[in-house]
C-alpha atoms as a PDB file:
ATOM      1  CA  UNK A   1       7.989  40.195 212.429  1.00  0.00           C
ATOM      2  CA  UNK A   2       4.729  39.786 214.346  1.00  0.00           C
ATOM      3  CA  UNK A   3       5.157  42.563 216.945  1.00  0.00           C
ATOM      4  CA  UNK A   4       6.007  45.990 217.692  1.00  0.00           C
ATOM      5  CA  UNK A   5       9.327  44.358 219.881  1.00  0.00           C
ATOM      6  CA  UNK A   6      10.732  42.351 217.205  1.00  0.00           C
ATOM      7  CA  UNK A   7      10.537  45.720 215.034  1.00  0.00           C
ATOM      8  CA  UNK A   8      12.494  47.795 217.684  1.00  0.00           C
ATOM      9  CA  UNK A   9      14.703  44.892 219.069  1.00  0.00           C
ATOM     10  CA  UNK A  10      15.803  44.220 214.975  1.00  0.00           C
ATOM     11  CA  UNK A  11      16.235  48.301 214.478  1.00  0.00           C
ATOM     12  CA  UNK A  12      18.641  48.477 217.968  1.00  0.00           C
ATOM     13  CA  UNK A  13      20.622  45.307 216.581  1.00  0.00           C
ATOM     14  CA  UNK A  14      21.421  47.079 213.092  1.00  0.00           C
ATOM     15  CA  UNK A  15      22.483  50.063 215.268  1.00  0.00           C
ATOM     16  CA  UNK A  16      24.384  48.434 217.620  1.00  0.00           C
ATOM     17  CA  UNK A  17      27.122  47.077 215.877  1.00  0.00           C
ATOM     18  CA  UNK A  18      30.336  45.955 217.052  1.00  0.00           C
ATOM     19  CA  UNK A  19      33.521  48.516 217.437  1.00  0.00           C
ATOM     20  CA  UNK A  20      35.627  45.413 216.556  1.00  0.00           C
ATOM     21  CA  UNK A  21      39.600  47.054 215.947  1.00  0.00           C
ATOM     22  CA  UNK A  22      40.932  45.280 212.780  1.00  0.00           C
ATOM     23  CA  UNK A  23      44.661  44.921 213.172  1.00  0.00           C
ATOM     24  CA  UNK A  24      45.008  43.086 209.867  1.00  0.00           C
ATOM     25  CA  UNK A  25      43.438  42.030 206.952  1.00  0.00           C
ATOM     26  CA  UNK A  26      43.838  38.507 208.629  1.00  0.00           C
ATOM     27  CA  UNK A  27      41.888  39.186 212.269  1.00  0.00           C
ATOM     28  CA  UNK A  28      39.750  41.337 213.905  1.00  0.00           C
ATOM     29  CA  UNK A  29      39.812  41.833 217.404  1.00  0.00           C
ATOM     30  CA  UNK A  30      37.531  42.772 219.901  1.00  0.00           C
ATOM     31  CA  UNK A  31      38.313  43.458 223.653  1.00  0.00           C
ATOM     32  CA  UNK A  32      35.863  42.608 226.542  1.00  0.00           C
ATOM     33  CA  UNK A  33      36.410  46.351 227.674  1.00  0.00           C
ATOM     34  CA  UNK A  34      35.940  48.036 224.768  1.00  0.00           C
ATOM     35  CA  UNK A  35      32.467  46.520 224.627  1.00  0.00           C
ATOM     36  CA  UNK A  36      29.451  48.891 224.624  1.00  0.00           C
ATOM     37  CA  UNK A  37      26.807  47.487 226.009  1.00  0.00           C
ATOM     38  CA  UNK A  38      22.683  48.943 225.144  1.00  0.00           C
ATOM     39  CA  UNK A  39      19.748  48.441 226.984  1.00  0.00           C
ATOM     40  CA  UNK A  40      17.707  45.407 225.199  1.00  0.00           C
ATOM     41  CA  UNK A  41      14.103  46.684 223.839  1.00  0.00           C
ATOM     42  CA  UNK A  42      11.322  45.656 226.636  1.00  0.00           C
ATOM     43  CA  UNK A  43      12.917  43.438 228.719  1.00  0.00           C
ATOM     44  CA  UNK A  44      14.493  46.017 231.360  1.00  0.00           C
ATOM     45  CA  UNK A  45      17.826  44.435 233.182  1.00  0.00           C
ATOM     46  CA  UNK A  46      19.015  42.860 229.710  1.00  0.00           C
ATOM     47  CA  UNK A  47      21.534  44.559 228.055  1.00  0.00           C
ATOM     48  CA  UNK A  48      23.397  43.170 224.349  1.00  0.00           C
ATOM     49  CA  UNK A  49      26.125  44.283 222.380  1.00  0.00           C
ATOM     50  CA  UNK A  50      26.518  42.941 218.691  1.00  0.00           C
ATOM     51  CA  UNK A  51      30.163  40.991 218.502  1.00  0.00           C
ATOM     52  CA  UNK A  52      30.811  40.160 215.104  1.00  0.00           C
ATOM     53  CA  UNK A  53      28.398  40.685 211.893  1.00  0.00           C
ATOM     54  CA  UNK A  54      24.758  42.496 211.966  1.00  0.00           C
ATOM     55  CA  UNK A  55      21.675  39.865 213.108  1.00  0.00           C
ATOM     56  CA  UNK A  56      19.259  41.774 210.664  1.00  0.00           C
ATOM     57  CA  UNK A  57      20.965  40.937 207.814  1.00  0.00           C
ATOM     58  CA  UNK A  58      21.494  37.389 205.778  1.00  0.00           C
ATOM     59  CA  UNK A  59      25.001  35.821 207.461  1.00  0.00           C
ATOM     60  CA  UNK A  60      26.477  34.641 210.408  1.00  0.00           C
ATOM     61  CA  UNK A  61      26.471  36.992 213.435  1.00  0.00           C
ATOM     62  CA  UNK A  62      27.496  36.582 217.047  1.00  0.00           C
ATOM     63  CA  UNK A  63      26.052  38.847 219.820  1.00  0.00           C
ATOM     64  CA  UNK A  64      26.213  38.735 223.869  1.00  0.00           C
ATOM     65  CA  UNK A  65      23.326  39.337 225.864  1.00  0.00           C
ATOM     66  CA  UNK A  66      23.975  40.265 229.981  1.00  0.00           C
ATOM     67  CA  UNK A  67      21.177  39.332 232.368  1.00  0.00           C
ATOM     68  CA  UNK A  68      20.735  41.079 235.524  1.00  0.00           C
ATOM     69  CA  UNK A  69      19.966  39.282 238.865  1.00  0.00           C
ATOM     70  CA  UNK A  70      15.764  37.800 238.999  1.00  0.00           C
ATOM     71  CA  UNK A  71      15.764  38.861 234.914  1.00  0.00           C
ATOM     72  CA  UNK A  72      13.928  36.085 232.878  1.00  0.00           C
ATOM     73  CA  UNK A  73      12.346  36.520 229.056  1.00  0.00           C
ATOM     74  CA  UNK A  74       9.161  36.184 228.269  1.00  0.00           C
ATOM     75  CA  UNK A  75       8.446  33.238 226.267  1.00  0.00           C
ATOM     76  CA  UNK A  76       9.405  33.950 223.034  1.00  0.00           C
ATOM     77  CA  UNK A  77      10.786  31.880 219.790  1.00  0.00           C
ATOM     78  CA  UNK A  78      13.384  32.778 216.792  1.00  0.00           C
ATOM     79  CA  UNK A  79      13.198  32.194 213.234  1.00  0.00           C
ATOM     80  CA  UNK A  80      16.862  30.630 213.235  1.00  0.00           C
ATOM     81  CA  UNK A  81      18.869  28.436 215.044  1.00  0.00           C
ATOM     82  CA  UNK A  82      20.714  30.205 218.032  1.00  0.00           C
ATOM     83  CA  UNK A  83      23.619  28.539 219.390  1.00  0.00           C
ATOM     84  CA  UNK A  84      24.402  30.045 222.859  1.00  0.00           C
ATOM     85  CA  UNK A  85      27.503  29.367 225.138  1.00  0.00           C
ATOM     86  CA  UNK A  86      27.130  30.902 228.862  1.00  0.00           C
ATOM     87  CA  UNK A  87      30.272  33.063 229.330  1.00  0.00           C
ATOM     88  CA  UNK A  88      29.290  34.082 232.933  1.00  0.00           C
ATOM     89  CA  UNK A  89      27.315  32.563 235.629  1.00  0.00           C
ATOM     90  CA  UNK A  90      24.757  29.979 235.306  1.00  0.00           C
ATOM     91  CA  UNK A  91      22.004  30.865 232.602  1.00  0.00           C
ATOM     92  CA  UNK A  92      18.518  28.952 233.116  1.00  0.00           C
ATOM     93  CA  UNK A  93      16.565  27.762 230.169  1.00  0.00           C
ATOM     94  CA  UNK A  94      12.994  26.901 229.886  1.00  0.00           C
ATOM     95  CA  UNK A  95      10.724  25.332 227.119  1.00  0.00           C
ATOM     96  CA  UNK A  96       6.939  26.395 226.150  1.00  0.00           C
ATOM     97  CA  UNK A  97       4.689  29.261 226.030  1.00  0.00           C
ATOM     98  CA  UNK A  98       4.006  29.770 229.941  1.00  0.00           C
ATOM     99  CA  UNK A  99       6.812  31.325 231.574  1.00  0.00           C
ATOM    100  CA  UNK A 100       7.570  28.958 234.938  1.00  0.00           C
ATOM    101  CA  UNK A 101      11.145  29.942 236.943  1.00  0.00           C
ATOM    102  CA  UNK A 102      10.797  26.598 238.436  1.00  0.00           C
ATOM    103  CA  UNK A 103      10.626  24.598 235.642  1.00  0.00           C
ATOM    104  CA  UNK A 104      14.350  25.922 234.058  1.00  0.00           C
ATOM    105  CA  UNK A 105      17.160  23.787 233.542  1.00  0.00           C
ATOM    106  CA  UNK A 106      20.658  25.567 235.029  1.00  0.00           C
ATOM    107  CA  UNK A 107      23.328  25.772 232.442  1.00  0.00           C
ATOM    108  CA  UNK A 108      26.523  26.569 234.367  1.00  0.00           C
ATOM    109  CA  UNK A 109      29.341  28.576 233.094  1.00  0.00           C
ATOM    110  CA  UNK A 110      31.097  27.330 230.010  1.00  0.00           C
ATOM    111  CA  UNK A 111      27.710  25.458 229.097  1.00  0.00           C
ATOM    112  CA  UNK A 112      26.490  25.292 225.632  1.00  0.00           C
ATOM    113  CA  UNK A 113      22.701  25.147 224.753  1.00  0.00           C
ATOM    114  CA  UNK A 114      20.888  25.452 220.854  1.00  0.00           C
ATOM    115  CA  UNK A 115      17.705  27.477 220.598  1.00  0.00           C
ATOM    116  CA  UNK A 116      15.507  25.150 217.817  1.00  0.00           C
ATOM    117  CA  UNK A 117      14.256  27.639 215.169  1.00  0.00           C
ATOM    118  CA  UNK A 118      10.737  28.775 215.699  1.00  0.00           C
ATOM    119  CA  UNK A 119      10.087  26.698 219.588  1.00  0.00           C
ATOM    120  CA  UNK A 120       8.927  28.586 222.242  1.00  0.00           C
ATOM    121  CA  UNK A 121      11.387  28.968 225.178  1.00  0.00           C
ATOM    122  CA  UNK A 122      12.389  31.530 227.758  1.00  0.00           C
ATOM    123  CA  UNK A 123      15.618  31.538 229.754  1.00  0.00           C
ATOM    124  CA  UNK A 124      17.492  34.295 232.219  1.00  0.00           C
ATOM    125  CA  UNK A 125      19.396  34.668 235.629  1.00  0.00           C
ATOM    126  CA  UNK A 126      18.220  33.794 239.058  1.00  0.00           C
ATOM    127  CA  UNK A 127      20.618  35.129 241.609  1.00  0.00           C
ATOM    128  CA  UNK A 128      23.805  36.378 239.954  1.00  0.00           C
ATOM    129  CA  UNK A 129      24.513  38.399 236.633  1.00  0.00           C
ATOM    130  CA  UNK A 130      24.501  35.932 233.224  1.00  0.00           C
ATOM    131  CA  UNK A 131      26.174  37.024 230.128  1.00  0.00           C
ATOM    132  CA  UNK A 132      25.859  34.479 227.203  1.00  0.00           C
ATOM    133  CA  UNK A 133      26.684  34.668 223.879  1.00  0.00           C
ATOM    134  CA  UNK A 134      24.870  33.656 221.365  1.00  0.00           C
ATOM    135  CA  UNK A 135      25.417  33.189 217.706  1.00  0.00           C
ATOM    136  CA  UNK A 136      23.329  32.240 214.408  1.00  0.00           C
ATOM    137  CA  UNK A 137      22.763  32.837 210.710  1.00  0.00           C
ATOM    138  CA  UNK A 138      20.345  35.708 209.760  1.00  0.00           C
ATOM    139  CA  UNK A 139      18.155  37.250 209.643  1.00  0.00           C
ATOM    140  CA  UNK A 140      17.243  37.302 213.241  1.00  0.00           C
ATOM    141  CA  UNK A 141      14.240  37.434 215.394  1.00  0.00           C
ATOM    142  CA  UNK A 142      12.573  37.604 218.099  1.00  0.00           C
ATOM    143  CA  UNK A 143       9.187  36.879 218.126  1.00  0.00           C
ATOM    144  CA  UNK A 144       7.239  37.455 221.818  1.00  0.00           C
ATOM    145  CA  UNK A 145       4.676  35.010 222.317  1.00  0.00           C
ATOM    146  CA  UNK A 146       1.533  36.468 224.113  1.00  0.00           C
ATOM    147  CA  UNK A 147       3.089  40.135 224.191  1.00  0.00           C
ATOM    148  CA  UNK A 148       1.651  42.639 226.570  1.00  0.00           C
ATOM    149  CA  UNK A 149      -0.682  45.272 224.810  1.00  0.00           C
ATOM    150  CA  UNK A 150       1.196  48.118 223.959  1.00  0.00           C
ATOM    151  CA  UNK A 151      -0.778  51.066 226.097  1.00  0.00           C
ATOM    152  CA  UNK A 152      -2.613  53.652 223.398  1.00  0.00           C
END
């Protein structure tokens, strides 16, 4: 990790996991409202909740991330491959390290998108709430590019 928000964001994740009801050895279930959603570390008006598996750890692991209206990520890149379907709304997606609203490509409910390990992107909602879920093989990351000096 290469900042003090990958450190907190990877501590919340192996908190945060999923209150999935197993009804059999054969599936587990989990029901939209029994999902309990946590404030993302520094990015106010993102909120995630771990689905299936734990992103800190070595396996597969599936996690939704909700995006209030005007919320965008910093730049930022991941040490794995991400794949990320938008569940809700229309999710916009930009490349490099210079975060530019206008330069986003819309990805429209029921879209699918792949996050290349370690290339800079950043990506959010405009005008309407975006949940998307995204899922990947850990361990997981996410590495801020430029980060904003912590205040001492």
């Amino acid at each position: 990790m290469k900042n003090g928000l990958s450190i907190v964001f990877v501590a919340c994740m192996s908190g945060a996991m999923s209150n999935a009801i197993a009804a059999s050895d054969t599936i587990t279930i989990q029901q939209v409202d029994d999902l309990k959603w946590q404030d993302y570390p520094g990015l106010p008006g993102v909120k995630f909740v771990v689905i299936a598996g734990n992103p800190r750890e070595a396996g597969p692991y599936t996690i939704r991330a909700k995006f209030a209206p005007g919320t965008m990520s910093r730049p930022h890149w991941h040490p794995e491959a991400r794949y990320v379907t938008v569940m809700q709304g229309t999710w916009w997606a930009g490349e490099g390290d210079v975060l530019d609203p206008a330069k986003t490509t819309p990805v429209k409910t029921g879209g699918f998108a792949i996050h290349a390990p370690g290339k800079v992107h950043y990506d959010g909602a405009k005008d309407e709430e975006v949940i998307v879920q995204i899922s990947g093989i850990g361990p997981s990351g996410t590495n801020i590019v430029n980060p904003v000096p912590e205040a001492k």
